[in-house]
PDB file of N, CA and C in Angstrom:
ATOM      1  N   UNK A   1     -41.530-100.734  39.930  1.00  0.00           N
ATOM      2  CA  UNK A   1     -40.775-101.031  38.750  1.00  0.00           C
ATOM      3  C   UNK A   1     -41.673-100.816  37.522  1.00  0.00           C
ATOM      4  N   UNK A   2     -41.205-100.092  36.547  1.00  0.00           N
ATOM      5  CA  UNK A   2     -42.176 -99.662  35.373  1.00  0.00           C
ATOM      6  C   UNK A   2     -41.757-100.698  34.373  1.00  0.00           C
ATOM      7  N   UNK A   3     -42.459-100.614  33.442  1.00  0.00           N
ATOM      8  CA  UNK A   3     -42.300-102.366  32.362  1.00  0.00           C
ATOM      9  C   UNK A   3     -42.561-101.444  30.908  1.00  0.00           C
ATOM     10  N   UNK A   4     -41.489-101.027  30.253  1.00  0.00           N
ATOM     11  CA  UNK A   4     -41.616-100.640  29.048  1.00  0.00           C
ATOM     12  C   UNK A   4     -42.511-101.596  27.847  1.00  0.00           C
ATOM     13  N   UNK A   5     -43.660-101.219  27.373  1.00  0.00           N
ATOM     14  CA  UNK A   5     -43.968-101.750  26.583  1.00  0.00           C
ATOM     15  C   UNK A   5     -44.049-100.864  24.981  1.00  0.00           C
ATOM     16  N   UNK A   6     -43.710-101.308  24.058  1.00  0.00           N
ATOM     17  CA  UNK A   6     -43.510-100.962  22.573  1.00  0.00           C
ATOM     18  C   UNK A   6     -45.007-100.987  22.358  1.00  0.00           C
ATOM     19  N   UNK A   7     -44.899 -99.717  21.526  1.00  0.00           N
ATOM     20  CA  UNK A   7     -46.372 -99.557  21.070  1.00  0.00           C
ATOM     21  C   UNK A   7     -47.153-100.149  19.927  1.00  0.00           C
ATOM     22  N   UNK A   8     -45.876-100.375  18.918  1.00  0.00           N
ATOM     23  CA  UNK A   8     -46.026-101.452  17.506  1.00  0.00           C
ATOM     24  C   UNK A   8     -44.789-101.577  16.821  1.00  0.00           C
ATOM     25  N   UNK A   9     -44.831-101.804  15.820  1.00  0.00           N
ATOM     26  CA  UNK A   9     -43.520-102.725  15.144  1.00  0.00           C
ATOM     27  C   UNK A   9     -44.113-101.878  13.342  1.00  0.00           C
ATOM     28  N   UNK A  10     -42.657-101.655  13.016  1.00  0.00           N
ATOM     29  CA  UNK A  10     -42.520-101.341  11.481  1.00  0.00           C
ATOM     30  C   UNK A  10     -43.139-102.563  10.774  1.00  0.00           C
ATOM     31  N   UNK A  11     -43.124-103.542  11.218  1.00  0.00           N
ATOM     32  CA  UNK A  11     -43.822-104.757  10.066  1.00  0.00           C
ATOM     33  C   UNK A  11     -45.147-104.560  10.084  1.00  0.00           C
ATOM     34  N   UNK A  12     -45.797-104.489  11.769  1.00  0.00           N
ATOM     35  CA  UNK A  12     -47.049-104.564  11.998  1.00  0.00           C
ATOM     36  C   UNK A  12     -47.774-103.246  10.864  1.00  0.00           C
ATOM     37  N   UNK A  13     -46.583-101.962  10.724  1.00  0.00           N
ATOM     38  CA  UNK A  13     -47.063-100.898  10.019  1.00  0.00           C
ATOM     39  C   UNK A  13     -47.117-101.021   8.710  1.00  0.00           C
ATOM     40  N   UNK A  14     -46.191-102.021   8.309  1.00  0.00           N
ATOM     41  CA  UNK A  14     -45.854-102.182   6.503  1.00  0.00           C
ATOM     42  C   UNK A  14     -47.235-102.908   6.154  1.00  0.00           C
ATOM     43  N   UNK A  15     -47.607-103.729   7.218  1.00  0.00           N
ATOM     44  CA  UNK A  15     -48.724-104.484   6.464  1.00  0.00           C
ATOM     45  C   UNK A  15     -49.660-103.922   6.761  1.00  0.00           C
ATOM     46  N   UNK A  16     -50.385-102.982   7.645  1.00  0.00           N
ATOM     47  CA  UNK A  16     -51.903-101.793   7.470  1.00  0.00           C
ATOM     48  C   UNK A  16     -51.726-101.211   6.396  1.00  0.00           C
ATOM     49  N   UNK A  17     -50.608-100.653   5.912  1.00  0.00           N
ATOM     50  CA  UNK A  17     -50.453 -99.205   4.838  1.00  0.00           C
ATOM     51  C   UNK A  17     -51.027-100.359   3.492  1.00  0.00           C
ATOM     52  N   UNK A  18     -50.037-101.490   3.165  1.00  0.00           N
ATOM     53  CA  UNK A  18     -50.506-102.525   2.444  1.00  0.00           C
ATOM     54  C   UNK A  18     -51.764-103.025   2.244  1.00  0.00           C
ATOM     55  N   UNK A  19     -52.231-103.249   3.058  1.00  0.00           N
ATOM     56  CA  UNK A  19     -53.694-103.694   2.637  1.00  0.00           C
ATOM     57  C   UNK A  19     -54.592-102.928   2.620  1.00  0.00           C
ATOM     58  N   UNK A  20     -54.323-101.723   3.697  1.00  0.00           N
ATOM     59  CA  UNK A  20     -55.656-100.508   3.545  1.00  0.00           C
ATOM     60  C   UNK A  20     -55.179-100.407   1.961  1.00  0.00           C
ATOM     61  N   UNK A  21     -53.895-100.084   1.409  1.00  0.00           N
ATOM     62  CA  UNK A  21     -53.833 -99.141   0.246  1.00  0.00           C
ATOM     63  C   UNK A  21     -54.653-100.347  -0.419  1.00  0.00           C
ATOM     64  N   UNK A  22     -54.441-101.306  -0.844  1.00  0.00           N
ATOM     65  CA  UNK A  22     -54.650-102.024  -1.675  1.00  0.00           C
ATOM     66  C   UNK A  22     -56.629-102.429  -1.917  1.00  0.00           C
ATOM     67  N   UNK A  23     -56.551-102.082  -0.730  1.00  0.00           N
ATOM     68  CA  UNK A  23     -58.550-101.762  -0.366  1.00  0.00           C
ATOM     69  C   UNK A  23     -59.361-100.824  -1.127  1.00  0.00           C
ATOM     70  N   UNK A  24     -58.171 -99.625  -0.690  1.00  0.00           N
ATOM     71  CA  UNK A  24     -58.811 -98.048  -0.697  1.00  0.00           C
ATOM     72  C   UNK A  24     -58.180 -97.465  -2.604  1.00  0.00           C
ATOM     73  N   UNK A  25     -57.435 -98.573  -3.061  1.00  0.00           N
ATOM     74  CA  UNK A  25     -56.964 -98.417  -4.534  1.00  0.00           C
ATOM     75  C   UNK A  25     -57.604 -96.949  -5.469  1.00  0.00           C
ATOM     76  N   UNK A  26     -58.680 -97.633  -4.921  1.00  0.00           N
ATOM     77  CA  UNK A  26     -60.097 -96.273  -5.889  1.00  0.00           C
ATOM     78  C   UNK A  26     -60.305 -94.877  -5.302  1.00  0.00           C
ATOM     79  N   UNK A  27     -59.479 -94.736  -4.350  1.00  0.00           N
ATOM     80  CA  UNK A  27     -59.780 -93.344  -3.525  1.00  0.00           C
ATOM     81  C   UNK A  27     -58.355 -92.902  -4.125  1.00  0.00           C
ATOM     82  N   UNK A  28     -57.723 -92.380  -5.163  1.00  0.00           N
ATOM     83  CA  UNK A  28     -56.689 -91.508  -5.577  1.00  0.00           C
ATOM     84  C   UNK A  28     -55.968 -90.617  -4.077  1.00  0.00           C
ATOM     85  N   UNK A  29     -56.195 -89.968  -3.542  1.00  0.00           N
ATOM     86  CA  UNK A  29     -55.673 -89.307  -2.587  1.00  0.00           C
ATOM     87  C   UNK A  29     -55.681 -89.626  -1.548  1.00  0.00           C
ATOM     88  N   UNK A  30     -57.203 -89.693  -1.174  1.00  0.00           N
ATOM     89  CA  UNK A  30     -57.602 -90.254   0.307  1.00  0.00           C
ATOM     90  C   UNK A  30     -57.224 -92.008   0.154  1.00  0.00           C
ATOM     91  N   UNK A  31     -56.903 -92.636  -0.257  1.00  0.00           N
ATOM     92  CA  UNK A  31     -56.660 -94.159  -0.220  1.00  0.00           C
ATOM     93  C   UNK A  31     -55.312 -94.406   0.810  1.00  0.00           C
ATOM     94  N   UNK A  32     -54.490 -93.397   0.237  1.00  0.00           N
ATOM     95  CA  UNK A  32     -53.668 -93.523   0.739  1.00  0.00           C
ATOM     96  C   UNK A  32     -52.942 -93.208   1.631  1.00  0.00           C
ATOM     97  N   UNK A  33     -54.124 -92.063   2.173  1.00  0.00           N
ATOM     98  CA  UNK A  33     -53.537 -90.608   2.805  1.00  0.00           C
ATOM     99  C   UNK A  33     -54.453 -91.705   4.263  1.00  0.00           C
ATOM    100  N   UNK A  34     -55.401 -92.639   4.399  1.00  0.00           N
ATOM    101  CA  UNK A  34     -55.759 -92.950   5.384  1.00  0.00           C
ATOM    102  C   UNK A  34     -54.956 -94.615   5.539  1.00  0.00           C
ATOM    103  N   UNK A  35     -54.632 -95.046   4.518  1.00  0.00           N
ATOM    104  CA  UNK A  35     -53.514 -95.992   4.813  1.00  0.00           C
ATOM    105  C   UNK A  35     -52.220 -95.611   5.648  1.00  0.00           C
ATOM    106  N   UNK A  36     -51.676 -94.428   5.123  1.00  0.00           N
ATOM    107  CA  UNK A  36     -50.630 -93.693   6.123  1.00  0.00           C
ATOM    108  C   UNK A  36     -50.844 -93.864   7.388  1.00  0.00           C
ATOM    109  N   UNK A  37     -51.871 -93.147   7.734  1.00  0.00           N
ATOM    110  CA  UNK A  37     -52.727 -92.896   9.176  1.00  0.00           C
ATOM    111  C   UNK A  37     -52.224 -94.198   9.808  1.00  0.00           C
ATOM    112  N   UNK A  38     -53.245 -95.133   9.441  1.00  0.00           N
ATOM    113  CA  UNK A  38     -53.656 -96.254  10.130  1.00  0.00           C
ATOM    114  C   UNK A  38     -52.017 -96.906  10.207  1.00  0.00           C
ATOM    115  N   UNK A  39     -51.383 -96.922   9.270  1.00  0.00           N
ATOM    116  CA  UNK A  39     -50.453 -97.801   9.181  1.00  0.00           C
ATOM    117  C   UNK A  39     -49.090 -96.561  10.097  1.00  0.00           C
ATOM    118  N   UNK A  40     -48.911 -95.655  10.074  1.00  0.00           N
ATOM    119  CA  UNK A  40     -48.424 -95.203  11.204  1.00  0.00           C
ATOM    120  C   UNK A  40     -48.181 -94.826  12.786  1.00  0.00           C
ATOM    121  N   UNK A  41     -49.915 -94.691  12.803  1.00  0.00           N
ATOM    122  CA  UNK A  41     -49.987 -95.280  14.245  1.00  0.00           C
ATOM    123  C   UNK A  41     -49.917 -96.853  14.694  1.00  0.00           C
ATOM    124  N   UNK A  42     -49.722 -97.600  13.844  1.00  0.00           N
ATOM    125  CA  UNK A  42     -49.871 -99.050  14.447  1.00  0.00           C
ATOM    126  C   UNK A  42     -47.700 -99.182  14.402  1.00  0.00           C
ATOM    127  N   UNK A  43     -47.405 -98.294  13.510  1.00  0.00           N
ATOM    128  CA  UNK A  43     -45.963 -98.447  13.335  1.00  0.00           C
ATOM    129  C   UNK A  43     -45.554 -97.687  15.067  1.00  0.00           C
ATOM    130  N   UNK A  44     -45.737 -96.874  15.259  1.00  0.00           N
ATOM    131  CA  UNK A  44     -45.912 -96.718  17.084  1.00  0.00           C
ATOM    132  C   UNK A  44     -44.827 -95.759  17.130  1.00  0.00           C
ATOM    133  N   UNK A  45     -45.078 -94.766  16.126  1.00  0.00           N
ATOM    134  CA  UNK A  45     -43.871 -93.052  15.950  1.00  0.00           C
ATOM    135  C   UNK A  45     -43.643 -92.755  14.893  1.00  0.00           C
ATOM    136  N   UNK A  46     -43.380 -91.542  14.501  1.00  0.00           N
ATOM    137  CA  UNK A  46     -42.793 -91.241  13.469  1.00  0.00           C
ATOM    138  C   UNK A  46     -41.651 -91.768  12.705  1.00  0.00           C
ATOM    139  N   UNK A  47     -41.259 -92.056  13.440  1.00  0.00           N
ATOM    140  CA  UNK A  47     -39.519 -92.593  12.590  1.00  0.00           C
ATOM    141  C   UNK A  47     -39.888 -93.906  12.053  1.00  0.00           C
ATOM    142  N   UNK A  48     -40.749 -95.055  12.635  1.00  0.00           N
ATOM    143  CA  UNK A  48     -40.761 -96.127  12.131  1.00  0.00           C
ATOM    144  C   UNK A  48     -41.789 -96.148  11.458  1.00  0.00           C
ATOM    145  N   UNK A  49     -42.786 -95.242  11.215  1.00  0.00           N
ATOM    146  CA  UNK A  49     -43.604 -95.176  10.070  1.00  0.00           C
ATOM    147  C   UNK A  49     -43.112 -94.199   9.194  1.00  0.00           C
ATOM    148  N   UNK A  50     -41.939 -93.858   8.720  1.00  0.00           N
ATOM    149  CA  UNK A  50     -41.036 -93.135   7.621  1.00  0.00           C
ATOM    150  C   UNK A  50     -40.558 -95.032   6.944  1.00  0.00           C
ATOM    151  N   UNK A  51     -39.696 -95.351   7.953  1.00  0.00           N
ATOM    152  CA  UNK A  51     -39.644 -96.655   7.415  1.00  0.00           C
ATOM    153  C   UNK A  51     -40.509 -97.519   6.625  1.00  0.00           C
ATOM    154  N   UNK A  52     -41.668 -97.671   7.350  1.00  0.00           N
ATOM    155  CA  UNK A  52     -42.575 -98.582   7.391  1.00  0.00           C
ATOM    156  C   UNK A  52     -43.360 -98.095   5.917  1.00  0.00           C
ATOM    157  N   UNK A  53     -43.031 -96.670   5.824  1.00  0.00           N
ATOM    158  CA  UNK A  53     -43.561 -96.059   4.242  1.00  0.00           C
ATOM    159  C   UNK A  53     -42.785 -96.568   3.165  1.00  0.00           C
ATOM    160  N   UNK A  54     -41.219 -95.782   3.766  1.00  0.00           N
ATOM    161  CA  UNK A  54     -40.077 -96.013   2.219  1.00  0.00           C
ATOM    162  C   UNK A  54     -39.622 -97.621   1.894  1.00  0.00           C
ATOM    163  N   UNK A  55     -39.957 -98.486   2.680  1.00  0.00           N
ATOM    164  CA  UNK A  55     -39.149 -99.912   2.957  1.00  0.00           C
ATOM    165  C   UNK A  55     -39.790-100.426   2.131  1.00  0.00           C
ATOM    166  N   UNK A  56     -41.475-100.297   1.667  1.00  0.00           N
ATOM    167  CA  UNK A  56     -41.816-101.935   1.276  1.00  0.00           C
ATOM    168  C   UNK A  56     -42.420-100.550  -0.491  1.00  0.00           C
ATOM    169  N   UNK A  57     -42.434 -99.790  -0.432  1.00  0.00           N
ATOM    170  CA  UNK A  57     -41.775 -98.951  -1.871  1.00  0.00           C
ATOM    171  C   UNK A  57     -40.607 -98.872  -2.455  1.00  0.00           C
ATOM    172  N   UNK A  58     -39.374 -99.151  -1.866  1.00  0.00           N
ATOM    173  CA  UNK A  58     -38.572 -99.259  -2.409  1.00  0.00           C
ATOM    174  C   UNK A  58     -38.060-100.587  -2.713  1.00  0.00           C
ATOM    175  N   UNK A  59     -38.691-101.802  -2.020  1.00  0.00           N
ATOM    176  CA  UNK A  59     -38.283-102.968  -2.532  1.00  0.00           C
ATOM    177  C   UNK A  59     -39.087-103.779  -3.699  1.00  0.00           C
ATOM    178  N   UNK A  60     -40.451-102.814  -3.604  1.00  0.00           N
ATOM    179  CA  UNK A  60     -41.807-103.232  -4.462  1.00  0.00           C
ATOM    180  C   UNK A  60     -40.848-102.412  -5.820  1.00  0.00           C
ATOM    181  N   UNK A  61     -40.807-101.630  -5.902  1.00  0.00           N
ATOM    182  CA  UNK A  61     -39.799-100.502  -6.938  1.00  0.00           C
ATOM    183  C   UNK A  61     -38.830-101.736  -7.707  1.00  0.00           C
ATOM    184  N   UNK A  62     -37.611-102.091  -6.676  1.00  0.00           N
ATOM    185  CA  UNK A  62     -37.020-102.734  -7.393  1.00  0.00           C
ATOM    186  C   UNK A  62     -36.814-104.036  -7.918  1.00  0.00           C
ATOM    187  N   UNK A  63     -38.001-105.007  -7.666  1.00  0.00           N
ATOM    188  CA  UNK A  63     -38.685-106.363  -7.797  1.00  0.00           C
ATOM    189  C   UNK A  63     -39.299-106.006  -8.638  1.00  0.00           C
ATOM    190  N   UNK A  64     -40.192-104.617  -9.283  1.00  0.00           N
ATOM    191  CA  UNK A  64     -40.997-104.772 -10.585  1.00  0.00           C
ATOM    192  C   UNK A  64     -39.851-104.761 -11.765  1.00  0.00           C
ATOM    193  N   UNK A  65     -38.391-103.537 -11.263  1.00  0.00           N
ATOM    194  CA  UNK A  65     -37.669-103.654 -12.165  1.00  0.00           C
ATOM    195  C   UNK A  65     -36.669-104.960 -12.605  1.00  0.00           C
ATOM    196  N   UNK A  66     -36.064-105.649 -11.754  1.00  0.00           N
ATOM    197  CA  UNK A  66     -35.722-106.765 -11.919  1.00  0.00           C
ATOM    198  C   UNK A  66     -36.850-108.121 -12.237  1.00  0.00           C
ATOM    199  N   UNK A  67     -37.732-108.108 -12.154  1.00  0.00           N
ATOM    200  CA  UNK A  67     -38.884-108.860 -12.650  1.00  0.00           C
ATOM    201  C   UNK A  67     -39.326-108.246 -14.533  1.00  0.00           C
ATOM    202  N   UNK A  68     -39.648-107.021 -14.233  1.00  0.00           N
ATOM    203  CA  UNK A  68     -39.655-106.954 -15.858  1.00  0.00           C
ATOM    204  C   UNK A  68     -38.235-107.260 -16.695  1.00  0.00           C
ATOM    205  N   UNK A  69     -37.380-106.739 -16.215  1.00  0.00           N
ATOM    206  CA  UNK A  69     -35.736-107.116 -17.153  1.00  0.00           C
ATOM    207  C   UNK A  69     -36.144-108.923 -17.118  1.00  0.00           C
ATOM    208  N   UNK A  70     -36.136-109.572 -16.463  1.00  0.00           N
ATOM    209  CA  UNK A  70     -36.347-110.942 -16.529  1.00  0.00           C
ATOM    210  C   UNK A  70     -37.482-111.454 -17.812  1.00  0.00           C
ATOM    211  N   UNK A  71     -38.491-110.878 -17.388  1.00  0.00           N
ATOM    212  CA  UNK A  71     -39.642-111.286 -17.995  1.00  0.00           C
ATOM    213  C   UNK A  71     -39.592-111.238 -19.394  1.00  0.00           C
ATOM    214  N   UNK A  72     -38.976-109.563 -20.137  1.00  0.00           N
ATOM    215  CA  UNK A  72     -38.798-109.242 -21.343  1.00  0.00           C
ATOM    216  C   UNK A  72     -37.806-109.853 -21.767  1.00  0.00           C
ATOM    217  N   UNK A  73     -37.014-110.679 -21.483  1.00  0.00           N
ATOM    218  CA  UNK A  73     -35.603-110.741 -22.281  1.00  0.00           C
ATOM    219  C   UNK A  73     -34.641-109.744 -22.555  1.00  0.00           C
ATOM    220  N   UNK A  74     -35.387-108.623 -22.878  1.00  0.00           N
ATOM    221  CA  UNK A  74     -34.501-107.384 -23.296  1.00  0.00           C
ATOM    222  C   UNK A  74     -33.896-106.399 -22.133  1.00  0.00           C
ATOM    223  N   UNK A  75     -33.330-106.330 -21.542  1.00  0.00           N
ATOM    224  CA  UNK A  75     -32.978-105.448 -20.524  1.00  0.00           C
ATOM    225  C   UNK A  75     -33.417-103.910 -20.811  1.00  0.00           C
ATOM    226  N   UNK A  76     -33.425-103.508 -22.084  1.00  0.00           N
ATOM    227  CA  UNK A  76     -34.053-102.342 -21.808  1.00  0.00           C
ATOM    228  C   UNK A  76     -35.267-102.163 -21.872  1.00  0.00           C
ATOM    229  N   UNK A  77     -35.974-103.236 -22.287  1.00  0.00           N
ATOM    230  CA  UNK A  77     -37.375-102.384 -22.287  1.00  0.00           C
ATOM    231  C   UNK A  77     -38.063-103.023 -21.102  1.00  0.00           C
ATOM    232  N   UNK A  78     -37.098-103.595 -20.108  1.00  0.00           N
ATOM    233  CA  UNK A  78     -37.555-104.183 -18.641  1.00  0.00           C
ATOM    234  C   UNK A  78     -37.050-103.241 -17.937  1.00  0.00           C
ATOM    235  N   UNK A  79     -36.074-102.237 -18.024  1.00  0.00           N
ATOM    236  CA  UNK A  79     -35.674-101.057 -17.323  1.00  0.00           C
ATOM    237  C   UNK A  79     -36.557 -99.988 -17.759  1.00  0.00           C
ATOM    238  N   UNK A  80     -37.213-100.083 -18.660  1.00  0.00           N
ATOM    239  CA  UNK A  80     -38.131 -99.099 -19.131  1.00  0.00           C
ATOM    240  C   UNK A  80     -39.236 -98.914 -18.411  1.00  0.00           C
ATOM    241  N   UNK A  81     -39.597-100.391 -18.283  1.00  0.00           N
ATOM    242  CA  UNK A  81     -41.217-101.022 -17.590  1.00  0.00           C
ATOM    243  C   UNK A  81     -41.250-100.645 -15.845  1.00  0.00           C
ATOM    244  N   UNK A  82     -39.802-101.351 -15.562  1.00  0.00           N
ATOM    245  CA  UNK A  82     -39.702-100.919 -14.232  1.00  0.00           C
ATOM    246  C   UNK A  82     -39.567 -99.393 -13.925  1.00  0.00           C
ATOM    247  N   UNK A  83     -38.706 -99.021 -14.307  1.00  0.00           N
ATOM    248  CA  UNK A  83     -38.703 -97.612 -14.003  1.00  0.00           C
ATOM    249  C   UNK A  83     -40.127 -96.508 -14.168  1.00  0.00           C
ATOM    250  N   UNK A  84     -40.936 -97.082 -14.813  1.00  0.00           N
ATOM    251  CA  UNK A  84     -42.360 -96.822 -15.059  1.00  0.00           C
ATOM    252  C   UNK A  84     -43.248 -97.120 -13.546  1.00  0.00           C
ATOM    253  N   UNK A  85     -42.553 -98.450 -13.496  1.00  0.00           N
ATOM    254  CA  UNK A  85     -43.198 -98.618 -12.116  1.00  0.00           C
ATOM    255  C   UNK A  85     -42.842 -97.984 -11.147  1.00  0.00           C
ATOM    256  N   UNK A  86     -42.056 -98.094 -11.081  1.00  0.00           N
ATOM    257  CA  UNK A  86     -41.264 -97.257  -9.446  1.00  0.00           C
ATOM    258  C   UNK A  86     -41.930 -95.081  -9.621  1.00  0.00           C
ATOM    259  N   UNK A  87     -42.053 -95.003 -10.645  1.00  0.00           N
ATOM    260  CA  UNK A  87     -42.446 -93.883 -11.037  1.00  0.00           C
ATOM    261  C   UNK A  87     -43.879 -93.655  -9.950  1.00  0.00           C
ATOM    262  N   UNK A  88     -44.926 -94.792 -10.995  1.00  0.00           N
ATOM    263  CA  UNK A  88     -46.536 -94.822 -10.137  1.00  0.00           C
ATOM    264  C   UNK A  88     -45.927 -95.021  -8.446  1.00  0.00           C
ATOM    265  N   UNK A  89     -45.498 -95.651  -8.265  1.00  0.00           N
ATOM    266  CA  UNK A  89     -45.130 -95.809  -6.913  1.00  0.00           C
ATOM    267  C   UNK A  89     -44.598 -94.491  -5.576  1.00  0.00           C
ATOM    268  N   UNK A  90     -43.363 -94.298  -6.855  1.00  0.00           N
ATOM    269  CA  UNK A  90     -43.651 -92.824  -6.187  1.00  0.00           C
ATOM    270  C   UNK A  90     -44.740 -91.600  -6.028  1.00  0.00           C
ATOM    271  N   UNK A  91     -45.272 -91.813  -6.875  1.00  0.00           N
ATOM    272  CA  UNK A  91     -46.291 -90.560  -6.721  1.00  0.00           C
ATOM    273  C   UNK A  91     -47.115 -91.290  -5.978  1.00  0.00           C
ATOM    274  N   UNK A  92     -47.501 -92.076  -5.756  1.00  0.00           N
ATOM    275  CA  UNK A  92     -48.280 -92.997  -4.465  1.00  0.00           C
ATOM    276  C   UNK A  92     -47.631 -92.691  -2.749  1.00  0.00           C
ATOM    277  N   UNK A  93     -46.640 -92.462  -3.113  1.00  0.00           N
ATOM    278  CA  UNK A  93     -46.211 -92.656  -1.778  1.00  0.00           C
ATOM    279  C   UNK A  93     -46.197 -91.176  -0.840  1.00  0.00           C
ATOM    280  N   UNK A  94     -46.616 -89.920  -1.776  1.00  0.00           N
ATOM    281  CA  UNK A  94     -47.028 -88.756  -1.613  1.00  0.00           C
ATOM    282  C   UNK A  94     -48.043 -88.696   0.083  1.00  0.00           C
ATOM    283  N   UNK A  95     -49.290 -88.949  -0.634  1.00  0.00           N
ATOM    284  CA  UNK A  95     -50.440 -88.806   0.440  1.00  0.00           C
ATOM    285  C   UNK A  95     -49.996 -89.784   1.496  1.00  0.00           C
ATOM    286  N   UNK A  96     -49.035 -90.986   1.292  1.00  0.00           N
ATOM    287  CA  UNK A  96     -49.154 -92.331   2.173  1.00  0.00           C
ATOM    288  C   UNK A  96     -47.886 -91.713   3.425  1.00  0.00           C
ATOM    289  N   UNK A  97     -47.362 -90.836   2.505  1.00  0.00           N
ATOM    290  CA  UNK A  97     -46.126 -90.341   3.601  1.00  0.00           C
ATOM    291  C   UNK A  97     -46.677 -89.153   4.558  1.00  0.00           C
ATOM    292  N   UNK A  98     -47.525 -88.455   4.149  1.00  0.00           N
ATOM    293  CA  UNK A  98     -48.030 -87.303   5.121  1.00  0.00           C
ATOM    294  C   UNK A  98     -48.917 -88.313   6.134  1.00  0.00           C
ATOM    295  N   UNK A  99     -50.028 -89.060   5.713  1.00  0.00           N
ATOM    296  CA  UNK A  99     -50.485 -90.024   6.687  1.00  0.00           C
ATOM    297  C   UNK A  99     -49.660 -90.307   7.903  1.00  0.00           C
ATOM    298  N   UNK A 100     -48.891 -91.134   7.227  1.00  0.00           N
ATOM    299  CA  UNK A 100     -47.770 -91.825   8.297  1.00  0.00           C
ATOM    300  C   UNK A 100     -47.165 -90.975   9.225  1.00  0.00           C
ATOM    301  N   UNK A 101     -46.582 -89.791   9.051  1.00  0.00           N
ATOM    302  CA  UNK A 101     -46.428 -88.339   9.620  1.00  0.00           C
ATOM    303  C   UNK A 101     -47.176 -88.353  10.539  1.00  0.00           C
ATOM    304  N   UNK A 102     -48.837 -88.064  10.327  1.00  0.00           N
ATOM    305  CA  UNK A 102     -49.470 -87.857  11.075  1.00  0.00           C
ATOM    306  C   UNK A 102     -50.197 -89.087  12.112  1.00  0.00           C
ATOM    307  N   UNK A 103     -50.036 -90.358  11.441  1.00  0.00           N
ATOM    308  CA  UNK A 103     -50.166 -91.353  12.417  1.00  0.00           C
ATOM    309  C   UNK A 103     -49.330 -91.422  12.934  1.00  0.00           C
ATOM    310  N   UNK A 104     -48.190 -91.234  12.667  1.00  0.00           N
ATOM    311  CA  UNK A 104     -46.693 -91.114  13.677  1.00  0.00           C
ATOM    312  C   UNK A 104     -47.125 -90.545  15.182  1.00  0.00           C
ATOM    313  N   UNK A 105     -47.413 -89.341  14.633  1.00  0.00           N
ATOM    314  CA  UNK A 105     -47.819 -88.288  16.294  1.00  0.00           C
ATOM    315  C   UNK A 105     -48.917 -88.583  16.388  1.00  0.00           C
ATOM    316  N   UNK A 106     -49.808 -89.773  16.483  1.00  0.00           N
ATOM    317  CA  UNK A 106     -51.106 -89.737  16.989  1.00  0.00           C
ATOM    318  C   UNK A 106     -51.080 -90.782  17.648  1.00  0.00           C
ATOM    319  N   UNK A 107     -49.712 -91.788  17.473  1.00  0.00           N
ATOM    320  CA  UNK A 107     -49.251 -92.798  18.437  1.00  0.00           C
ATOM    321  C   UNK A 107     -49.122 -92.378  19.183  1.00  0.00           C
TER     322      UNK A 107
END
């Protein structure tokens, strides 16, 4: 009788990409491009380190924007701020998504 065991979990992956990135901050390309890595093979495939990339960027995205609209009073210049953010974020998520790719298939 064979005993399927799971290789890792999208959470276990959200939080490597997270803290390597947040480590490796000062490495512009490579920071993030080895956060991918790490945080995709621990996500245990490709598909759940696609997740494990877009999930905690797109909720970080829309918590800066609903946090700045709050913060400013003004709704637009908190849609301004956020949308600024989600911007850096995206271009972050560049190198962190080829990583993950490739930690995907190295699971």
């Amino acid at each position: 009788m064979t005993t399927y065991r799971r290789k890792g979990s999208v959470s276990n992956g959200m939080w490597w990409m997270f803290l390597i990135s947040i480590l490796l901050f000062w490495l512009p390309v490579i920071g993030p491009l080895i956060a991918g890595i790490v945080g995709g093979k621990k996500a245990g495939g490709v598909g759940p380190a696609l997740v494990a990339v877009f999930l905690p960027i797109v909720t970080t995205g829309i918590a800066l924007f609903v946090f700045a609209s709050f913060l400013t009073g003004i709704p637009l210049i908190g849609a301004i701020a956020g949308f600024g953010a989600l911007a850096l974020l995206l271009l972050h998520i560049g190198p962190m998504l080829l990583g993950a790719i490739v930690g995907g298939l190295l699971a």
